[in-house]
C-alpha atoms as a PDB file:
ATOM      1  CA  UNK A   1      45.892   9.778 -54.587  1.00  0.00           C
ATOM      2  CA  UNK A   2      45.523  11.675 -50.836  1.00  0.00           C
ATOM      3  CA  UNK A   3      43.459  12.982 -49.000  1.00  0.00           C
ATOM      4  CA  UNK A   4      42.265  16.451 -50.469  1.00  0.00           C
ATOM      5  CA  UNK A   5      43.466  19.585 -48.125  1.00  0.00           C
ATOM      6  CA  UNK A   6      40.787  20.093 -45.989  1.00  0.00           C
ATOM      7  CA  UNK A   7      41.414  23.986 -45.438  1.00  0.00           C
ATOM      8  CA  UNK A   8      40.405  26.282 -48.027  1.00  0.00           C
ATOM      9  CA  UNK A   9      43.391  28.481 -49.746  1.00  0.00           C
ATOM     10  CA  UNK A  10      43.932  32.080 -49.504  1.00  0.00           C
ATOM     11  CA  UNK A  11      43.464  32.369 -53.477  1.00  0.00           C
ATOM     12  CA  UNK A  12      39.683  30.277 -52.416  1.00  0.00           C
ATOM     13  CA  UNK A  13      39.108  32.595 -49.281  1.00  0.00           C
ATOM     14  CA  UNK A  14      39.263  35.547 -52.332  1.00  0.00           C
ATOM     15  CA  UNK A  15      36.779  34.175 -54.689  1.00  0.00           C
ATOM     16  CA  UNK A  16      34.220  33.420 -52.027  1.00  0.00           C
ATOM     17  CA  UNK A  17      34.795  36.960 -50.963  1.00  0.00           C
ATOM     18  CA  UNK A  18      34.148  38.258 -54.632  1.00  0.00           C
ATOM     19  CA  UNK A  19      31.319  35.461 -55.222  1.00  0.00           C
ATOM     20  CA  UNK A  20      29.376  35.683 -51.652  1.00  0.00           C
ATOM     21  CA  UNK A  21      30.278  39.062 -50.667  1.00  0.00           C
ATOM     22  CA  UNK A  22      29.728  38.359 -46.623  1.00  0.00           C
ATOM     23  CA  UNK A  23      28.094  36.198 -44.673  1.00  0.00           C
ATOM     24  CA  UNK A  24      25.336  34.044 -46.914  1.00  0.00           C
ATOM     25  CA  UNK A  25      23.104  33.432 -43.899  1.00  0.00           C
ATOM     26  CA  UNK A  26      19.616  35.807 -44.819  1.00  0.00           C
ATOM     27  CA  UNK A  27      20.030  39.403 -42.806  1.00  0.00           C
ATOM     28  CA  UNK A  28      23.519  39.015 -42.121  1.00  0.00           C
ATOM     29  CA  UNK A  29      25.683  41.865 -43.047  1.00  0.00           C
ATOM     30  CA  UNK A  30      29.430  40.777 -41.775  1.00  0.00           C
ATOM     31  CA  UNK A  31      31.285  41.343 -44.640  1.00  0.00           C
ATOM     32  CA  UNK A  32      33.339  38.637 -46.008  1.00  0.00           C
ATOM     33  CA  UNK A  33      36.695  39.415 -44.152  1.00  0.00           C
ATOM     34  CA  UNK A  34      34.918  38.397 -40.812  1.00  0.00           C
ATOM     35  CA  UNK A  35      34.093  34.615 -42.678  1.00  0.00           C
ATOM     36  CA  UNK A  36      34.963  31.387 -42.231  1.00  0.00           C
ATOM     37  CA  UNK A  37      35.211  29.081 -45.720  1.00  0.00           C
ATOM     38  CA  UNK A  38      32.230  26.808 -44.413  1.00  0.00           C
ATOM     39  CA  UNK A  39      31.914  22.940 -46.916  1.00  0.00           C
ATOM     40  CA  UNK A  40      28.348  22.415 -47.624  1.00  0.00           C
ATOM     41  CA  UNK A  41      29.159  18.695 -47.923  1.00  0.00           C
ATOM     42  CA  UNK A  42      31.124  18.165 -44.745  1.00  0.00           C
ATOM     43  CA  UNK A  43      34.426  17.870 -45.296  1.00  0.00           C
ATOM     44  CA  UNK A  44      34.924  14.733 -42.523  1.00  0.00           C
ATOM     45  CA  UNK A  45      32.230  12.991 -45.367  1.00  0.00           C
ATOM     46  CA  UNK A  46      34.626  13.142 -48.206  1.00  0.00           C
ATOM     47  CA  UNK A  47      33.162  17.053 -48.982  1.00  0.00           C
ATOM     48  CA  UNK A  48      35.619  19.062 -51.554  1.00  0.00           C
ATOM     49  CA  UNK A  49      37.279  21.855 -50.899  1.00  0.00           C
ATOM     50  CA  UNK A  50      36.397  23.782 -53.814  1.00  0.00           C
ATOM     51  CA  UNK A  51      34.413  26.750 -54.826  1.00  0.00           C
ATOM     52  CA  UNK A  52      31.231  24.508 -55.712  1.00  0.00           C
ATOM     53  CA  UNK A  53      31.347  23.270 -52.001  1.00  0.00           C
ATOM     54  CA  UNK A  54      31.883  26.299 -50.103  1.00  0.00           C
ATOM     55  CA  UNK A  55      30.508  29.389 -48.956  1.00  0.00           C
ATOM     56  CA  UNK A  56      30.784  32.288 -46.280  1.00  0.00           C
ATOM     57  CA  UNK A  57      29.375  32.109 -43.088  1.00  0.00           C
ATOM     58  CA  UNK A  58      30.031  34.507 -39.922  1.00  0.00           C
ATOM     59  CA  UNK A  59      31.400  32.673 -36.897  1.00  0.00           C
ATOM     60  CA  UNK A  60      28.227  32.775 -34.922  1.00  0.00           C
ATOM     61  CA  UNK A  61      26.419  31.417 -38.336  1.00  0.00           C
ATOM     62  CA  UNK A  62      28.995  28.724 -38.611  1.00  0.00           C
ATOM     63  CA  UNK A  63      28.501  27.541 -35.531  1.00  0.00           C
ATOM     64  CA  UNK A  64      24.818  27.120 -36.193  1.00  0.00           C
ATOM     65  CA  UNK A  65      25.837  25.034 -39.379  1.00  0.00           C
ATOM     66  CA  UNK A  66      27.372  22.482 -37.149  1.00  0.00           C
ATOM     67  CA  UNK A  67      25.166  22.465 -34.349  1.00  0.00           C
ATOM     68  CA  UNK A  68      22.662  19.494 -34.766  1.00  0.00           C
ATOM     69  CA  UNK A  69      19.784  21.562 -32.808  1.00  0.00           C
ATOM     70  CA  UNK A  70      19.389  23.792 -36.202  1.00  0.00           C
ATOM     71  CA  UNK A  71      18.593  22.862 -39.451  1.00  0.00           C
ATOM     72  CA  UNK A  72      20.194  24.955 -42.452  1.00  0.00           C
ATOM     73  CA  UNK A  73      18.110  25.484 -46.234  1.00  0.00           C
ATOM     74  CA  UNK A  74      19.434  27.325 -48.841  1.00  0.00           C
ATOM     75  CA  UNK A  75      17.290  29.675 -50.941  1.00  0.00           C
ATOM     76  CA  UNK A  76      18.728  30.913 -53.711  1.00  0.00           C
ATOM     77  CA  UNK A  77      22.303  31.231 -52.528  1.00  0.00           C
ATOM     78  CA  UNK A  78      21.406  32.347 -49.335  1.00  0.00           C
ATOM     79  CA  UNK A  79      20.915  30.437 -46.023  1.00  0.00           C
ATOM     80  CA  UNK A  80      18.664  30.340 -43.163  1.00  0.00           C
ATOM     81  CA  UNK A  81      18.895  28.800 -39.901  1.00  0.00           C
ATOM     82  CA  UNK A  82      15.837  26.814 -37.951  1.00  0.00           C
ATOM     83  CA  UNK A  83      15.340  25.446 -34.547  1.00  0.00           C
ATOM     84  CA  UNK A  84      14.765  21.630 -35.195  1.00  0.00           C
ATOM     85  CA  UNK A  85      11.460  20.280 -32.592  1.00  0.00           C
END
């Protein structure tokens, strides 16, 4: 078997939408057509793209997710961002 499709589907891109309704980063309120389908468990490290796996995140928060200077923790569905020392 291949490689699983690393992009999220349009029919995914919907149920994120319904499940997350915007951005999941704490205080965000960009609503869920201004997301990017963000993998928890990278993708590049064998992450699924599935529901389980992903999640809505703004473009500035996505960029946070993958920047190594900031460390992301999940509380109850949503996230928040720290500066790592």
């Amino acid at each position: 078997m291949g490689r699983q499709v690393r992009l999220f589907t349009k029919h995914q891109r919907i149920a994120l939408g319904l499940r997350d309704g915007g951005c999941t980063a704490e205080g965000c309120g960009t609503s869920a057509s201004g997301c990017h389908a963000h993998h928890e468990d990278p993708w590049s490290r064998r992450g699924r793209t599935d529901l389980a796996n992903g999640r809505l995140l703004c473009p500035r928060h996505h960029r946070l997710a993958h920047d190594a200077r900031y460390a992301m923790t999940v509380h109850g569905g949503r996230v928040a961002f720290t500066r790592r020392t």
